[in-house]
Protein backbone atom coordinates (compact mmCIF):
# COMPACT_ATOMS: atom_id res chain seq x y z
CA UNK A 1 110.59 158.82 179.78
CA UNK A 2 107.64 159.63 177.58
CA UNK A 3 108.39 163.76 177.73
CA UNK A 4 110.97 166.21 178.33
CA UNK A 5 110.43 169.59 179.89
CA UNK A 6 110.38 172.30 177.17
CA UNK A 7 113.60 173.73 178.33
CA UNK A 8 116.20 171.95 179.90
CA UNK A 9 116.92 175.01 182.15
CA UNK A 10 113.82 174.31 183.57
CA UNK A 11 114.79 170.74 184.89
CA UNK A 12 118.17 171.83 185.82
CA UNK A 13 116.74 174.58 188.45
CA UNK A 14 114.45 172.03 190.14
CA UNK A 15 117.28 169.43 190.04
CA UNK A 16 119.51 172.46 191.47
CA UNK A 17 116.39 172.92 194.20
CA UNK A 18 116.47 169.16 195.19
CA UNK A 19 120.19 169.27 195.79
CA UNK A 20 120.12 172.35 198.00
CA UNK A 21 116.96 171.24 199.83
CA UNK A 22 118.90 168.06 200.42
CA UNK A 23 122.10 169.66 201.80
CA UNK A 24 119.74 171.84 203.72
CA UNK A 25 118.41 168.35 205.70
CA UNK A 26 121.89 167.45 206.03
CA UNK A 27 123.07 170.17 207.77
CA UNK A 28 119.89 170.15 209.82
CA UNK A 29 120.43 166.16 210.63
CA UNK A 30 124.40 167.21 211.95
CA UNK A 31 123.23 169.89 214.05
CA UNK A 32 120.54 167.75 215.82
CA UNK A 33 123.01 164.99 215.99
CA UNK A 34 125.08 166.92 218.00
CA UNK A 35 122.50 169.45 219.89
CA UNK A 36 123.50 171.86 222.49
CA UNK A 37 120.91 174.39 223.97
CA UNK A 38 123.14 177.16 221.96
CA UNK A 39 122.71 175.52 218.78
CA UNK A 40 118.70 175.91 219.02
CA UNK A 41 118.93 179.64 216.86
CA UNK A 42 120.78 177.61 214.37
CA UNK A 43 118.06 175.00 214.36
CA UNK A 44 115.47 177.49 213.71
CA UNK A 45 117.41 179.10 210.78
CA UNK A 46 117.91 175.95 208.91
CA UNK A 47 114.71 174.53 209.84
CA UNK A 48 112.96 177.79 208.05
CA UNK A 49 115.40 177.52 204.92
CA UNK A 50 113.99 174.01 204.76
CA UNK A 51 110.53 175.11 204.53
CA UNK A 52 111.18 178.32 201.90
CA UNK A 53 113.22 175.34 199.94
CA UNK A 54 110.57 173.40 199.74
CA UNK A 55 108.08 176.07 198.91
CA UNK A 56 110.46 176.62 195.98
CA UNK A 57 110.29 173.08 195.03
CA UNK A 58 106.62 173.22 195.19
CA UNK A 59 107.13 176.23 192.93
CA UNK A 60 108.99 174.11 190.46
CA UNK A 61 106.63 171.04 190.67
CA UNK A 62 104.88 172.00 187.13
CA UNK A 63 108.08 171.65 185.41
CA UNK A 64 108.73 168.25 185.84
CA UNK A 65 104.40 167.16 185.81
CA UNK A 66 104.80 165.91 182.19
CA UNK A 67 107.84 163.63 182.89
CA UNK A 68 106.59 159.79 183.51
CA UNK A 69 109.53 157.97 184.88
CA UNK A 70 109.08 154.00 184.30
CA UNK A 71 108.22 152.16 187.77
CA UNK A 72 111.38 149.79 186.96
CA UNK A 73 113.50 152.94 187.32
CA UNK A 74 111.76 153.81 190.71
CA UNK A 75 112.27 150.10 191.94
CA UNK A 76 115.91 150.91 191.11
CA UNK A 77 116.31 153.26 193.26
CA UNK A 78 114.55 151.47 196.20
CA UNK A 79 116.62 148.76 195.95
CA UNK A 80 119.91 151.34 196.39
CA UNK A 81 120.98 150.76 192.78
CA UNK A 82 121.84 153.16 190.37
CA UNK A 83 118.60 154.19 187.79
CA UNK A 84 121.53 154.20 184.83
CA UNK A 85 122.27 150.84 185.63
CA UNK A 86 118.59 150.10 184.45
CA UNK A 87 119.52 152.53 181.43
CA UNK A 88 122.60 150.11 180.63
CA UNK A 89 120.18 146.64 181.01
CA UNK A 90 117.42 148.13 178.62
CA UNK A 91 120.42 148.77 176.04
CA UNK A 92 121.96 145.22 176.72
CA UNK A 93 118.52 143.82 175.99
CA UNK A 94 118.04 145.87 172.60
CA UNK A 95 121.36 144.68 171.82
CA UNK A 96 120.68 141.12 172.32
CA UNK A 97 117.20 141.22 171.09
CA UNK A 98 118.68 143.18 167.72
CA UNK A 99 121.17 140.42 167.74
CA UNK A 100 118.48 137.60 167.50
CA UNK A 101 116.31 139.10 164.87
CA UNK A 102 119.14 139.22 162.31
CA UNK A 103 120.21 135.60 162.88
CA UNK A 104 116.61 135.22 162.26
CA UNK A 105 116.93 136.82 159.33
CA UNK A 106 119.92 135.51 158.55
CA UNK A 107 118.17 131.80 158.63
CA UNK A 108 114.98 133.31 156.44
CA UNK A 109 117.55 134.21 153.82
CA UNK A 110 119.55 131.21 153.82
CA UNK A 111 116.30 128.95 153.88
CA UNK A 112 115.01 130.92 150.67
CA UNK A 113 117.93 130.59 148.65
CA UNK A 114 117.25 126.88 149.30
CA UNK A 115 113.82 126.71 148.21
CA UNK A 116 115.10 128.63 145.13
CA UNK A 117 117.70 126.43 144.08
């Protein structure tokens, strides 16, 4: 991530937006799952909290403009995996990389003390 919204608060409400607009479309998926003509007023209501949710979201949208999320982290996701698994394989990496460079350095050392003896 190259840049975090000036105050946290501000992510939290959209991420707070996303999860109600989300339960919102679950609710609406269970009722059409199961339909009945008397469930149609029901449909309507949820159908309209949908749209104000998402005109909230849309609200919201400005907070989160400056965040650049790496495409491996979206691939992630598509694939069903968990983005802080790719969180956890970037660390692992570091780790080993970090690991290498001081047996490199390690080797450098030892080699000098050879050439100076």
């Amino acid at each position: 991530y190259t840049r975090r919204p000036q105050k946290m608060s501000e992510f939290q409400a959209l991420e707070q937006k996303l999860e109600i607009f989300v339960e919102t479309v679950r609710q609406i998926g269970i009722t059409v799952s199961d339909f009945q003509p008397n469930s149609q007023t029901v449909l309507n209501s949820r159908i309209n909290a949908m749209i104000d949710e998402m005109r909230q979201i849309y609200q919201l949208k400005s907070d989160a403009e400056s965040v650049n999320i790496p495409m491996e982290v979206l691939e992630y996701i598509d694939m069903g995996k968990n983005p802080q698994l790719y969180t956890q394989q970037c660390l692992h990496k570091v780790t080993e990389k970090g690991t290498q460079v001081q047996q490199k350095v390690d080797a450098y050392k030892t080699f000098r003390n050879h050439l100076l003896k």
